[in-house]
PDB file of N, CA and C in Angstrom:
ATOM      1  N   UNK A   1      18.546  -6.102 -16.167  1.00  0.00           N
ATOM      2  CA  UNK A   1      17.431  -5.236 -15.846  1.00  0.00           C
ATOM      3  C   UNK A   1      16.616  -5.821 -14.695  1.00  0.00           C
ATOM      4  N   UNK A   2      16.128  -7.127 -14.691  1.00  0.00           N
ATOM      5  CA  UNK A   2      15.549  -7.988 -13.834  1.00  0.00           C
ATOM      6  C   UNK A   2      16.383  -7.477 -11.879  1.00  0.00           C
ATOM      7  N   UNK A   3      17.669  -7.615 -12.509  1.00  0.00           N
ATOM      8  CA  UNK A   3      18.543  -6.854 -11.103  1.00  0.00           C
ATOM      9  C   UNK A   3      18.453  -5.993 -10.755  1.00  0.00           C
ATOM     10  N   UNK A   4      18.283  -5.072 -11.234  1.00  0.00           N
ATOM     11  CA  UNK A   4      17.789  -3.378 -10.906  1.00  0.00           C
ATOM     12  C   UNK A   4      16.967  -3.382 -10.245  1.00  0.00           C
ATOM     13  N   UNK A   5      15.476  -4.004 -11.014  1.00  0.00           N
ATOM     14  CA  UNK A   5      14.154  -3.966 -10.782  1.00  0.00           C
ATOM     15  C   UNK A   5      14.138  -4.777  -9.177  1.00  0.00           C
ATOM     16  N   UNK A   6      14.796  -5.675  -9.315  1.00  0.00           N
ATOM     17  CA  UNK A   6      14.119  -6.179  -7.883  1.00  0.00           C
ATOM     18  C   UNK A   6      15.174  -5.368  -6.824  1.00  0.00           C
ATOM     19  N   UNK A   7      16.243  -4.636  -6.834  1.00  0.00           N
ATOM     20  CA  UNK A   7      16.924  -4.100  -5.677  1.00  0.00           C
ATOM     21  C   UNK A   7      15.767  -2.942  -5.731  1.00  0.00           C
ATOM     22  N   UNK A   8      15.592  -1.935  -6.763  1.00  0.00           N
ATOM     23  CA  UNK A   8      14.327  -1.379  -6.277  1.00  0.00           C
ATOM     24  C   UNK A   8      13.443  -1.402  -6.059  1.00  0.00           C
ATOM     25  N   UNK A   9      12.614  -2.530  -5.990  1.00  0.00           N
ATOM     26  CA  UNK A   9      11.406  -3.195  -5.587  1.00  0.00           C
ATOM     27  C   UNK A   9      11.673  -3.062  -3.930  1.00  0.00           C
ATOM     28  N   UNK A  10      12.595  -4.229  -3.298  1.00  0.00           N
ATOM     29  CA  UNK A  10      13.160  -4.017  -2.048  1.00  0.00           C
ATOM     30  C   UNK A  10      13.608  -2.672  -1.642  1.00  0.00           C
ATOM     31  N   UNK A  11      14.324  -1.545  -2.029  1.00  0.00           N
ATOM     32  CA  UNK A  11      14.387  -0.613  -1.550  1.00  0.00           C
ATOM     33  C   UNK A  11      12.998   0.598  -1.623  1.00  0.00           C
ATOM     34  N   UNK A  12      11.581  -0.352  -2.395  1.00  0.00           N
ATOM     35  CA  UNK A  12      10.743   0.400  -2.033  1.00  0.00           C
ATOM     36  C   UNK A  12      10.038  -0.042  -1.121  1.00  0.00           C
ATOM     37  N   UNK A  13      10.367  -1.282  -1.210  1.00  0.00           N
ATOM     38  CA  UNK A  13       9.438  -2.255   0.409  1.00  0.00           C
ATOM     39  C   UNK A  13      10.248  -1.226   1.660  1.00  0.00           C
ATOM     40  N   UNK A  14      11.241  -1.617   1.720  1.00  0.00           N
ATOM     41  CA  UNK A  14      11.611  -1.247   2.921  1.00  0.00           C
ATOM     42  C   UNK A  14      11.497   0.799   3.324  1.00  0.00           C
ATOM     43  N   UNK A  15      11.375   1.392   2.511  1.00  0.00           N
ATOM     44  CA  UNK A  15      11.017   2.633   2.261  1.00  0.00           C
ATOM     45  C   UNK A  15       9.925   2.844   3.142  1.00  0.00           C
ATOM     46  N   UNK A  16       8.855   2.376   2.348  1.00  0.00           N
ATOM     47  CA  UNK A  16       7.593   2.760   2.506  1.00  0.00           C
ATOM     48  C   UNK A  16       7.320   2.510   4.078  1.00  0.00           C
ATOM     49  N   UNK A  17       8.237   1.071   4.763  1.00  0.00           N
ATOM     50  CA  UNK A  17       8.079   0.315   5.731  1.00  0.00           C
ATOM     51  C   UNK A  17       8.469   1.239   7.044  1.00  0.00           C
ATOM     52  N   UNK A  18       9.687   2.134   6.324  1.00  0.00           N
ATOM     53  CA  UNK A  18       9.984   3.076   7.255  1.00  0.00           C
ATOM     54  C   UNK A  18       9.534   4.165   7.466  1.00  0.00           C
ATOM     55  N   UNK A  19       9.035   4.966   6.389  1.00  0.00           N
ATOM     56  CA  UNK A  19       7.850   5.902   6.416  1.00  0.00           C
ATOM     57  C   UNK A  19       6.351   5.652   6.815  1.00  0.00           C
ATOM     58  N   UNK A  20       5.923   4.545   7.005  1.00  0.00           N
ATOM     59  CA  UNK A  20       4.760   4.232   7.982  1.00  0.00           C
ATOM     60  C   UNK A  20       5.390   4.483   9.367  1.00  0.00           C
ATOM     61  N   UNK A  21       6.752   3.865   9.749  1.00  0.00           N
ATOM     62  CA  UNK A  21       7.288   3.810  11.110  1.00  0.00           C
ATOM     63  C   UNK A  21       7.432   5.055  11.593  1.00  0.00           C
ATOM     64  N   UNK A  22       7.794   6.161  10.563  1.00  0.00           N
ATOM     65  CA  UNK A  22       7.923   7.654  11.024  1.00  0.00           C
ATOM     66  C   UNK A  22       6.309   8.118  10.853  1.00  0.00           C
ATOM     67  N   UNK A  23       5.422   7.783  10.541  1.00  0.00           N
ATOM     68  CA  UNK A  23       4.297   8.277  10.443  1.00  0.00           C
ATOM     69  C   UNK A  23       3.504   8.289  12.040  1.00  0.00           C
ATOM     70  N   UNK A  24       4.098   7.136  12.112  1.00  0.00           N
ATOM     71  CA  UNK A  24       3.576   6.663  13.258  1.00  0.00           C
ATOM     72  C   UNK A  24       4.000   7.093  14.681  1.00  0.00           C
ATOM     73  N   UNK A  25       5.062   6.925  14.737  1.00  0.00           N
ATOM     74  CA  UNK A  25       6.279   8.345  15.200  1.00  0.00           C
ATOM     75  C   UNK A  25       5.591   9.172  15.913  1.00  0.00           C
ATOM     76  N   UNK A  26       5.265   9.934  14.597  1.00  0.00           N
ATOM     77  CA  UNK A  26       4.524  11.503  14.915  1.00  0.00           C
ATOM     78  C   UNK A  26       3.773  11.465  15.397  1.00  0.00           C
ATOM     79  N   UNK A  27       2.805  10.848  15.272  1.00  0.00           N
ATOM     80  CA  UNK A  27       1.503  10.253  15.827  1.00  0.00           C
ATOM     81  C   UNK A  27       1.478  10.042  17.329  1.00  0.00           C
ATOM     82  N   UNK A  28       2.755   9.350  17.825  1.00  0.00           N
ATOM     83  CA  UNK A  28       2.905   9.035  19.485  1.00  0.00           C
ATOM     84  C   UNK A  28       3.391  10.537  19.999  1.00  0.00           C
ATOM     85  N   UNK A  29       4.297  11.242  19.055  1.00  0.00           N
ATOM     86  CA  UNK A  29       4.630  12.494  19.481  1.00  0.00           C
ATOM     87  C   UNK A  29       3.579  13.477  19.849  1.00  0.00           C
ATOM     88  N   UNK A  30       2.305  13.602  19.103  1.00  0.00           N
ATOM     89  CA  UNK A  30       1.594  14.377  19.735  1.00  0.00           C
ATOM     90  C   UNK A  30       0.891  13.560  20.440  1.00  0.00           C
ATOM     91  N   UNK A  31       0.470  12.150  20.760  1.00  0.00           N
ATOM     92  CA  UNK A  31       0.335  12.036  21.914  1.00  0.00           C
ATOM     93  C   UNK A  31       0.840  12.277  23.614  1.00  0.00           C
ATOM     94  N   UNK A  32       2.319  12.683  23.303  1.00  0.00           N
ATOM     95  CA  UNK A  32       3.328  12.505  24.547  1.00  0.00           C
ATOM     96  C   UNK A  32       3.069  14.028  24.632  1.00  0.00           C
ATOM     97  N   UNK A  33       2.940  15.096  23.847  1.00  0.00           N
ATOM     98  CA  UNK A  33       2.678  16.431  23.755  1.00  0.00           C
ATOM     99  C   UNK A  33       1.299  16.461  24.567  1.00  0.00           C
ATOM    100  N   UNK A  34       0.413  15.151  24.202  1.00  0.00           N
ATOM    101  CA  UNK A  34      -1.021  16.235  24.848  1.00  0.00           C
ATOM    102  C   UNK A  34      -0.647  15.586  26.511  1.00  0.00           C
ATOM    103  N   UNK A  35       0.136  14.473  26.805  1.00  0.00           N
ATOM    104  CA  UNK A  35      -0.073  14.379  28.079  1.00  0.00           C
ATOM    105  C   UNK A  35       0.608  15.329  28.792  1.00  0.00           C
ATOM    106  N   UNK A  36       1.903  15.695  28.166  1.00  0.00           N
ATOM    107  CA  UNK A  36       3.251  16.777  28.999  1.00  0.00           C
ATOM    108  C   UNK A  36       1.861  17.762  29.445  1.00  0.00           C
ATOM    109  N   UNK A  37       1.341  18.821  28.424  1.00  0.00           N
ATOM    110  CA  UNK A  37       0.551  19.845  28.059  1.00  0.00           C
ATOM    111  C   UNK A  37       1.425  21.356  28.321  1.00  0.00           C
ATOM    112  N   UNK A  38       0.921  21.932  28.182  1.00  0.00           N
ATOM    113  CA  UNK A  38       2.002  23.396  28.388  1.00  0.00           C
ATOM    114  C   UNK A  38       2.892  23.586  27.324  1.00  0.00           C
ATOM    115  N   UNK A  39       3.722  24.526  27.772  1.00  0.00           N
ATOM    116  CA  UNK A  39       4.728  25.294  26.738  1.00  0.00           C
ATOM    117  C   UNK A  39       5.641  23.872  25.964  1.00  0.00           C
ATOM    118  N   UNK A  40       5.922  23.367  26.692  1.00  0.00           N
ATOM    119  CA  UNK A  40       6.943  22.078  26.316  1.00  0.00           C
ATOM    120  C   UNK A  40       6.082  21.137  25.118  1.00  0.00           C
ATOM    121  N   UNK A  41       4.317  20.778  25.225  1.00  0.00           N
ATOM    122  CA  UNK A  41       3.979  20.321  24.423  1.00  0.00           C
ATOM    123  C   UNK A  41       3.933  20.962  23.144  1.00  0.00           C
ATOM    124  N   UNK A  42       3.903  22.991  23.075  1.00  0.00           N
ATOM    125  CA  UNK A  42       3.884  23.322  22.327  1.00  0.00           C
ATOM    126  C   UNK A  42       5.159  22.867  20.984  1.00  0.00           C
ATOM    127  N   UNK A  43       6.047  23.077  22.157  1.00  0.00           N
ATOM    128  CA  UNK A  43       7.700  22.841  21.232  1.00  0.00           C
ATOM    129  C   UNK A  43       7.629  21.629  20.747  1.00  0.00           C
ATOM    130  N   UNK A  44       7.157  20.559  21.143  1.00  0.00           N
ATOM    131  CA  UNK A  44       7.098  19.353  20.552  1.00  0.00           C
ATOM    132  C   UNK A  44       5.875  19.193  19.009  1.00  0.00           C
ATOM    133  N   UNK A  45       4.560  20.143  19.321  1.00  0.00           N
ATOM    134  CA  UNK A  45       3.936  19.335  18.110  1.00  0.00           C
ATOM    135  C   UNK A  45       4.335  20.301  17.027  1.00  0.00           C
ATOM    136  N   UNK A  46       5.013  21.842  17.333  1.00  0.00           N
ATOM    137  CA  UNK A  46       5.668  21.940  16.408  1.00  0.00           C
ATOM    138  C   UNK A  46       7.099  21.898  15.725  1.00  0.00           C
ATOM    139  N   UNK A  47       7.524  21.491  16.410  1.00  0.00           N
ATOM    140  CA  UNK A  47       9.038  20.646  15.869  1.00  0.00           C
ATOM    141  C   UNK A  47       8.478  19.261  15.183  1.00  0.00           C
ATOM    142  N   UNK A  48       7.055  18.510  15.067  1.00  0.00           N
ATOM    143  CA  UNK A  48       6.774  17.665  14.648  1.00  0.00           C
ATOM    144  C   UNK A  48       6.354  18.353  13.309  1.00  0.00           C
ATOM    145  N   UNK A  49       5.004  19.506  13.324  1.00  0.00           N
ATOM    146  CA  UNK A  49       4.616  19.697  12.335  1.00  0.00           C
ATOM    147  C   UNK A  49       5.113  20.773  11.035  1.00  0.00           C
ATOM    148  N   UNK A  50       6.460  21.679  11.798  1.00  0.00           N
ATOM    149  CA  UNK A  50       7.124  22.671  11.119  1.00  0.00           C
ATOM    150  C   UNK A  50       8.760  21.149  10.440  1.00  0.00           C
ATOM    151  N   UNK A  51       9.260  20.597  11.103  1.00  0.00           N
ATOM    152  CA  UNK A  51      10.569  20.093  10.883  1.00  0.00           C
ATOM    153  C   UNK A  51      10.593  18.244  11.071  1.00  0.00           C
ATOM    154  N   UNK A  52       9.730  17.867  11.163  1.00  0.00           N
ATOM    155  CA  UNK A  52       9.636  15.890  11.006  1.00  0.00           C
ATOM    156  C   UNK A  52       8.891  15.834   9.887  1.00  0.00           C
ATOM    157  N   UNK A  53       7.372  16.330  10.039  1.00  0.00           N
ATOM    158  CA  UNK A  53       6.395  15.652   8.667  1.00  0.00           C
ATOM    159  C   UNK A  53       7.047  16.744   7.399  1.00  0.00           C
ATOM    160  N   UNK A  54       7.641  17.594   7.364  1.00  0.00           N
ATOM    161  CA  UNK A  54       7.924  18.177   6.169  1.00  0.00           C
ATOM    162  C   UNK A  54       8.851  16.679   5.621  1.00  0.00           C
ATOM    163  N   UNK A  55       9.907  16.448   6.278  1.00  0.00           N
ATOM    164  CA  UNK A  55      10.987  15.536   6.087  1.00  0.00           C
ATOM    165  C   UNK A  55      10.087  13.859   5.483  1.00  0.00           C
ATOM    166  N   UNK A  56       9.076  13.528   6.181  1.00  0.00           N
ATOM    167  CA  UNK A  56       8.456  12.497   6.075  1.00  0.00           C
ATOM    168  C   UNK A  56       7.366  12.132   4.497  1.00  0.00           C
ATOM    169  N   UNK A  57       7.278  13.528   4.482  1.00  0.00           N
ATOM    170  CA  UNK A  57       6.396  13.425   2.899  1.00  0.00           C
ATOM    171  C   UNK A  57       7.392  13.924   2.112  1.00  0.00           C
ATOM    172  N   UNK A  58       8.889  14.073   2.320  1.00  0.00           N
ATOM    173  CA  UNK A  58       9.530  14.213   1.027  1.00  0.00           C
ATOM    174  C   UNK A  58      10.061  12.700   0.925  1.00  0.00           C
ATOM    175  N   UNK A  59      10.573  11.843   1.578  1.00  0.00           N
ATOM    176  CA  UNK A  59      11.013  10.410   1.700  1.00  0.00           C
ATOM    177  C   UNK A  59      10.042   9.783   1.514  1.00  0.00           C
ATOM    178  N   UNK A  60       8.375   9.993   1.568  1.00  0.00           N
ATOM    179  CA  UNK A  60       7.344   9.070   0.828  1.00  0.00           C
ATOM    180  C   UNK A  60       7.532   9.370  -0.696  1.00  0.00           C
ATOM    181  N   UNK A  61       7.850  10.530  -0.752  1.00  0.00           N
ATOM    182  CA  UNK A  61       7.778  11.011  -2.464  1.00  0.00           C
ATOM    183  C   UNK A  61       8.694  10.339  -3.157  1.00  0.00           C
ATOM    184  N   UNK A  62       9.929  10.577  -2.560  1.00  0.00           N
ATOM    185  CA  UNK A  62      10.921   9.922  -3.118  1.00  0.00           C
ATOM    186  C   UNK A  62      10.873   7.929  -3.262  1.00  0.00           C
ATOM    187  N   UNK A  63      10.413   7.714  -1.950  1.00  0.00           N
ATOM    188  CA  UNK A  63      10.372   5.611  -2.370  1.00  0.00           C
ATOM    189  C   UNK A  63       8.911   5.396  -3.461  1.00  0.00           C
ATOM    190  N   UNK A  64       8.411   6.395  -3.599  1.00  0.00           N
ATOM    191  CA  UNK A  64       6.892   6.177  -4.173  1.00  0.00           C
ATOM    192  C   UNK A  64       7.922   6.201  -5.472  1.00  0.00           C
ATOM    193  N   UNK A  65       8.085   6.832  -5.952  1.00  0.00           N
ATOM    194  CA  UNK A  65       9.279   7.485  -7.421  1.00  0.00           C
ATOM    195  C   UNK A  65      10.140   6.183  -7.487  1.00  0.00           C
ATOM    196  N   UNK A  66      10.607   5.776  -6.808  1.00  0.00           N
ATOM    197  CA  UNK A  66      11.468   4.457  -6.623  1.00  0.00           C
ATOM    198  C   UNK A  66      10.715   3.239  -6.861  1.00  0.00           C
ATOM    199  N   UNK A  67       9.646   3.104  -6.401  1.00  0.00           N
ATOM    200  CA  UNK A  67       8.488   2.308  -6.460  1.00  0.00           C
ATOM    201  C   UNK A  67       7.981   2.186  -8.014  1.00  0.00           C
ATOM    202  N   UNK A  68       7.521   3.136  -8.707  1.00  0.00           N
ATOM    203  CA  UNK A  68       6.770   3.594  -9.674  1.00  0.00           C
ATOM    204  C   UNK A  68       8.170   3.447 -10.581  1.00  0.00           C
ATOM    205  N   UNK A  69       9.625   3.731 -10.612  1.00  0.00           N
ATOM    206  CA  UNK A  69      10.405   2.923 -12.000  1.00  0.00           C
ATOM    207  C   UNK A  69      10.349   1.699 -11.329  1.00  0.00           C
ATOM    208  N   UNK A  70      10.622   1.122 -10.000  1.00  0.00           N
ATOM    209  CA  UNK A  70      11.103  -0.410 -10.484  1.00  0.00           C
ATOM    210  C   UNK A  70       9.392  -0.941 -11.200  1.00  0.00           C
ATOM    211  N   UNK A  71       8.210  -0.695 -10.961  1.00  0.00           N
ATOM    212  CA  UNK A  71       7.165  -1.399 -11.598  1.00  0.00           C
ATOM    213  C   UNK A  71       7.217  -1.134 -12.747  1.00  0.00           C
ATOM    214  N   UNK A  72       7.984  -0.021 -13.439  1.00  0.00           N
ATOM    215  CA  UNK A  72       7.860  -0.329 -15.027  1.00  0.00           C
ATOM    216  C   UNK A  72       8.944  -0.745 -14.992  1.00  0.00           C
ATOM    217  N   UNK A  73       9.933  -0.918 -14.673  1.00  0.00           N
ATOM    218  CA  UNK A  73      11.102  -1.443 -15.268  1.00  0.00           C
ATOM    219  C   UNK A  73      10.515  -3.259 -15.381  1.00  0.00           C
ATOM    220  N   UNK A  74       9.686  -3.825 -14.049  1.00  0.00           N
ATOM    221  CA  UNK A  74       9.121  -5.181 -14.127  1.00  0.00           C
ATOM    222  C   UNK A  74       8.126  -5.113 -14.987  1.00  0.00           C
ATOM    223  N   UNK A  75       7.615  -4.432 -15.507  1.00  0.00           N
ATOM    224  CA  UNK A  75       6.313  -4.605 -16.754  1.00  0.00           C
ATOM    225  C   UNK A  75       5.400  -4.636 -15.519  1.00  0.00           C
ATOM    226  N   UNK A  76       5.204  -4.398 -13.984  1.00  0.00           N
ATOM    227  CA  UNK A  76       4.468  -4.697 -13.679  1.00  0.00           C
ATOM    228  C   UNK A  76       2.576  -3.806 -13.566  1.00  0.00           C
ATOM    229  N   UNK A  77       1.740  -4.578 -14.152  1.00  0.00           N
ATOM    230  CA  UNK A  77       0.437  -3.617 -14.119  1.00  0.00           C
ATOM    231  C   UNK A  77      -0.516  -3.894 -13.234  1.00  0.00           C
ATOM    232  N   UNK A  78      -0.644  -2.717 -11.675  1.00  0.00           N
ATOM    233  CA  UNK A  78      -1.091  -3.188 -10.690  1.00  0.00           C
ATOM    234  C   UNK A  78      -2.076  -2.626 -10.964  1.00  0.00           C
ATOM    235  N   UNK A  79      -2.668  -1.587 -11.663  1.00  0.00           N
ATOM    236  CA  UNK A  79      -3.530  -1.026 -11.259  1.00  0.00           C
ATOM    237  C   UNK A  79      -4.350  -1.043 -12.736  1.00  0.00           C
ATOM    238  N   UNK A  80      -4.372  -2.037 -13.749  1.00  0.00           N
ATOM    239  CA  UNK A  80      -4.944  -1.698 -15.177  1.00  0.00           C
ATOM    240  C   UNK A  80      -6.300  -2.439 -14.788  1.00  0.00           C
ATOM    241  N   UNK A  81      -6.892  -1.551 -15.509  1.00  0.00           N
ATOM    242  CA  UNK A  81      -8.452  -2.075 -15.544  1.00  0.00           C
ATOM    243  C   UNK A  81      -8.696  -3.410 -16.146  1.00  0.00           C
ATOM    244  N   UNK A  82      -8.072  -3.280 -16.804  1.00  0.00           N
ATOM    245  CA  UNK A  82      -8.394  -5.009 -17.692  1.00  0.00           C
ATOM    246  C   UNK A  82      -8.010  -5.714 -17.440  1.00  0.00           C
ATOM    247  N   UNK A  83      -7.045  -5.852 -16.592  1.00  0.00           N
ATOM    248  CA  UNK A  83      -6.274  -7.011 -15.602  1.00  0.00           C
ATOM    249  C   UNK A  83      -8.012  -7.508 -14.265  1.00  0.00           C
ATOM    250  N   UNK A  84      -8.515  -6.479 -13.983  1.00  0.00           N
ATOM    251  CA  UNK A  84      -9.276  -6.709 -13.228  1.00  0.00           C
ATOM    252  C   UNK A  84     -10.845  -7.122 -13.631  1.00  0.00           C
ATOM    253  N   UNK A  85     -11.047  -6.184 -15.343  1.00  0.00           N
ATOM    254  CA  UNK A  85     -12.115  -6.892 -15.833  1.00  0.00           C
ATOM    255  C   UNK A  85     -12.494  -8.682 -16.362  1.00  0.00           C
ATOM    256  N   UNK A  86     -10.702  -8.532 -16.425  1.00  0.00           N
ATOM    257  CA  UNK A  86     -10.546 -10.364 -16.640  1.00  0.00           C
ATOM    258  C   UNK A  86     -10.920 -11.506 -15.820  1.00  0.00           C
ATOM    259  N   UNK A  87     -10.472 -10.952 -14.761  1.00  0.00           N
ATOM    260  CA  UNK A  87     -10.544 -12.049 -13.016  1.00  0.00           C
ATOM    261  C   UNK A  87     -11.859 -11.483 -12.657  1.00  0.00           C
ATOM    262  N   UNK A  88     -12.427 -10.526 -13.153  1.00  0.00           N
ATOM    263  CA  UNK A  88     -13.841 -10.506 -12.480  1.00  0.00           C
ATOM    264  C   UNK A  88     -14.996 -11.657 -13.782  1.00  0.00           C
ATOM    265  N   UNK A  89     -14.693 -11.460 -14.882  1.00  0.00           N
ATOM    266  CA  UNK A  89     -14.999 -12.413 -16.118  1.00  0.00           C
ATOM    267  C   UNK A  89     -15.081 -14.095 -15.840  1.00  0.00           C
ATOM    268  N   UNK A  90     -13.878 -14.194 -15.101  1.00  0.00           N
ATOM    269  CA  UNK A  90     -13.717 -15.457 -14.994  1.00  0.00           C
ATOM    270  C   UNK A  90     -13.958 -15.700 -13.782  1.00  0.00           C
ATOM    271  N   UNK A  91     -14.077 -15.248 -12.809  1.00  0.00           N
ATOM    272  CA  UNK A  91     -14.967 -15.410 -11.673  1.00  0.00           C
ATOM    273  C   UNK A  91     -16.357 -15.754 -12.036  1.00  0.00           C
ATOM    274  N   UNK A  92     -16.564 -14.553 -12.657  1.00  0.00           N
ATOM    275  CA  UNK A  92     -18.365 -15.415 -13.350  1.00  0.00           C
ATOM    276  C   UNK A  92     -18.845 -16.148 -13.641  1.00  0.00           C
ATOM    277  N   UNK A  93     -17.761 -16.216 -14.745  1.00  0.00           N
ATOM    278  CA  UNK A  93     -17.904 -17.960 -15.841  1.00  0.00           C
ATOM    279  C   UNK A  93     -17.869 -19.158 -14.755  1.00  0.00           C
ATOM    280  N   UNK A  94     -16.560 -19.204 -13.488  1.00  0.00           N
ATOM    281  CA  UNK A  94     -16.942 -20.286 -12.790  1.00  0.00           C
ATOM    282  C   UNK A  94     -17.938 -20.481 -12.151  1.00  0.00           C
ATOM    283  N   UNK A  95     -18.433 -19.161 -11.373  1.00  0.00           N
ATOM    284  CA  UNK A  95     -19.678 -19.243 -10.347  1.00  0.00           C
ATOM    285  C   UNK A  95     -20.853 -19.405 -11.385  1.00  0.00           C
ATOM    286  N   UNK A  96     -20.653 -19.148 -12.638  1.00  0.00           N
ATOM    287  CA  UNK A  96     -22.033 -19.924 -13.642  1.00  0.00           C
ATOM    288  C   UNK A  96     -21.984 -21.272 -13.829  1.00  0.00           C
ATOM    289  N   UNK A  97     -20.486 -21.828 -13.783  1.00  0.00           N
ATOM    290  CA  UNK A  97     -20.390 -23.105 -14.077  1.00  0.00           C
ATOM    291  C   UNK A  97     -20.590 -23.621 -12.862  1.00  0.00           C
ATOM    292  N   UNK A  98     -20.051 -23.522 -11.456  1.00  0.00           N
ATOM    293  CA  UNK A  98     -20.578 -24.208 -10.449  1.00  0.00           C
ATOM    294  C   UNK A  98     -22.152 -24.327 -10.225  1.00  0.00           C
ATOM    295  N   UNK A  99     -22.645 -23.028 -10.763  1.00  0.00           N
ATOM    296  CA  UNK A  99     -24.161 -23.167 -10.331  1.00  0.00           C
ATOM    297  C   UNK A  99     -24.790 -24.532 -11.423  1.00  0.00           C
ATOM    298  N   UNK A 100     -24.113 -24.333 -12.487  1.00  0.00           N
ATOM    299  CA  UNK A 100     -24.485 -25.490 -13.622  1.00  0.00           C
ATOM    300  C   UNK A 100     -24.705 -26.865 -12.429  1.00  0.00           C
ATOM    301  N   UNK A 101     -23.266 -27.079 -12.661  1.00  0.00           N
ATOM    302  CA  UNK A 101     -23.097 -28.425 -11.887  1.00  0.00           C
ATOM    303  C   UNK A 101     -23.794 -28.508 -11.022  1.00  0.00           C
ATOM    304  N   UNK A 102     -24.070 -27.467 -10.090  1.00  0.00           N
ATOM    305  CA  UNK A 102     -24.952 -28.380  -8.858  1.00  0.00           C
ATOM    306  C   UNK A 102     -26.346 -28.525  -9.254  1.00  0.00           C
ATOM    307  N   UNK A 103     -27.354 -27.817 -10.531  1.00  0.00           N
ATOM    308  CA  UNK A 103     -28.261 -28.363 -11.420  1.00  0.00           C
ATOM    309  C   UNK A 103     -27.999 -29.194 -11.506  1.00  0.00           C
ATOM    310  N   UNK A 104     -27.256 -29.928 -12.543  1.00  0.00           N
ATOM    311  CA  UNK A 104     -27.055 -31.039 -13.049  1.00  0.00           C
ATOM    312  C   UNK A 104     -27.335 -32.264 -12.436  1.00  0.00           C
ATOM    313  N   UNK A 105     -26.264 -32.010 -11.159  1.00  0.00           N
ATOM    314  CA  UNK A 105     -26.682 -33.187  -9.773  1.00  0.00           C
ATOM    315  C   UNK A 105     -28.023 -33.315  -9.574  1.00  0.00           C
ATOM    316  N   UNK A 106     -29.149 -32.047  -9.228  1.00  0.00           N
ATOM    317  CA  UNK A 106     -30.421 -32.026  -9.152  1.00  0.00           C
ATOM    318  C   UNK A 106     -31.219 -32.952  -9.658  1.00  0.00           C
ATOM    319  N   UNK A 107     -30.958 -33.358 -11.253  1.00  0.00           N
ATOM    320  CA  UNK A 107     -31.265 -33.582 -12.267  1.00  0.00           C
ATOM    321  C   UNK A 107     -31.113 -35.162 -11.941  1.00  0.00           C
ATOM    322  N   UNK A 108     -29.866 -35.123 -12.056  1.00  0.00           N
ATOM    323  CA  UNK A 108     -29.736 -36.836 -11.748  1.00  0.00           C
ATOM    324  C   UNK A 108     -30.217 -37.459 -10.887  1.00  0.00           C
ATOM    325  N   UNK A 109     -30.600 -37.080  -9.320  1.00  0.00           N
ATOM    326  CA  UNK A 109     -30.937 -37.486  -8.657  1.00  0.00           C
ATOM    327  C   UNK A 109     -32.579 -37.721  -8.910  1.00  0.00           C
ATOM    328  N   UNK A 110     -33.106 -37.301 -10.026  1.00  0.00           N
ATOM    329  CA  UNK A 110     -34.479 -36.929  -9.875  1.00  0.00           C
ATOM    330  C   UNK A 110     -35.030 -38.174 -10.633  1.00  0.00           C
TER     331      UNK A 110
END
């Protein structure tokens, strides 16, 4: 199971990695559209926005889906609240205990 999980882990890294790259894509495409300008830019931002980004948010859907089993298949919990109420808990407790200690020093020196 551990094998599964991490080939789809990697095939969601690299997913996502390529769907930013096509995001981005598009992005230069209607830039190159507003400099052409005219009929030709027309054909370009919509061949971007009728036939690329349709294609681009179905391949996010799909590595997101890929993404979302390999993290349960790893038990992994990125997003649980109590994972975060913990490390914020114990963040406290130290920054109470550091503040202790540097009292303490105060103290001695006095």
């Amino acid at each position: 199971m551990k094998k599964v999980s991490d080939v789809l882990l990697k095939i969601f890294a690299i997913g996502i990695m390529l769907v930013l790259l096509a995001g981005a894509l598009s992005f230069v495409g209607y830039l190159v559209a507003l400099f052409i300008g005219g009929d030709q830019a027309t054909k370009i931002c919509t061949f971007i926005f009728k036939e690329y980004i349709p294609w681009v948010v179905k391949l996010t859907s799909i590595f997101t889906a890929v993404g979302l089993v390999a993290m349960y298949l790893c038990k992994i919990k990125a997003l649980t609240v109590n994972q975060q109420e913990e490390t914020a808990k114990s963040t406290i407790l130290e920054r109470k205990n550091d503040s202790l200690d540097g009292k303490q020093e105060l103290h001695e020196d006095d």
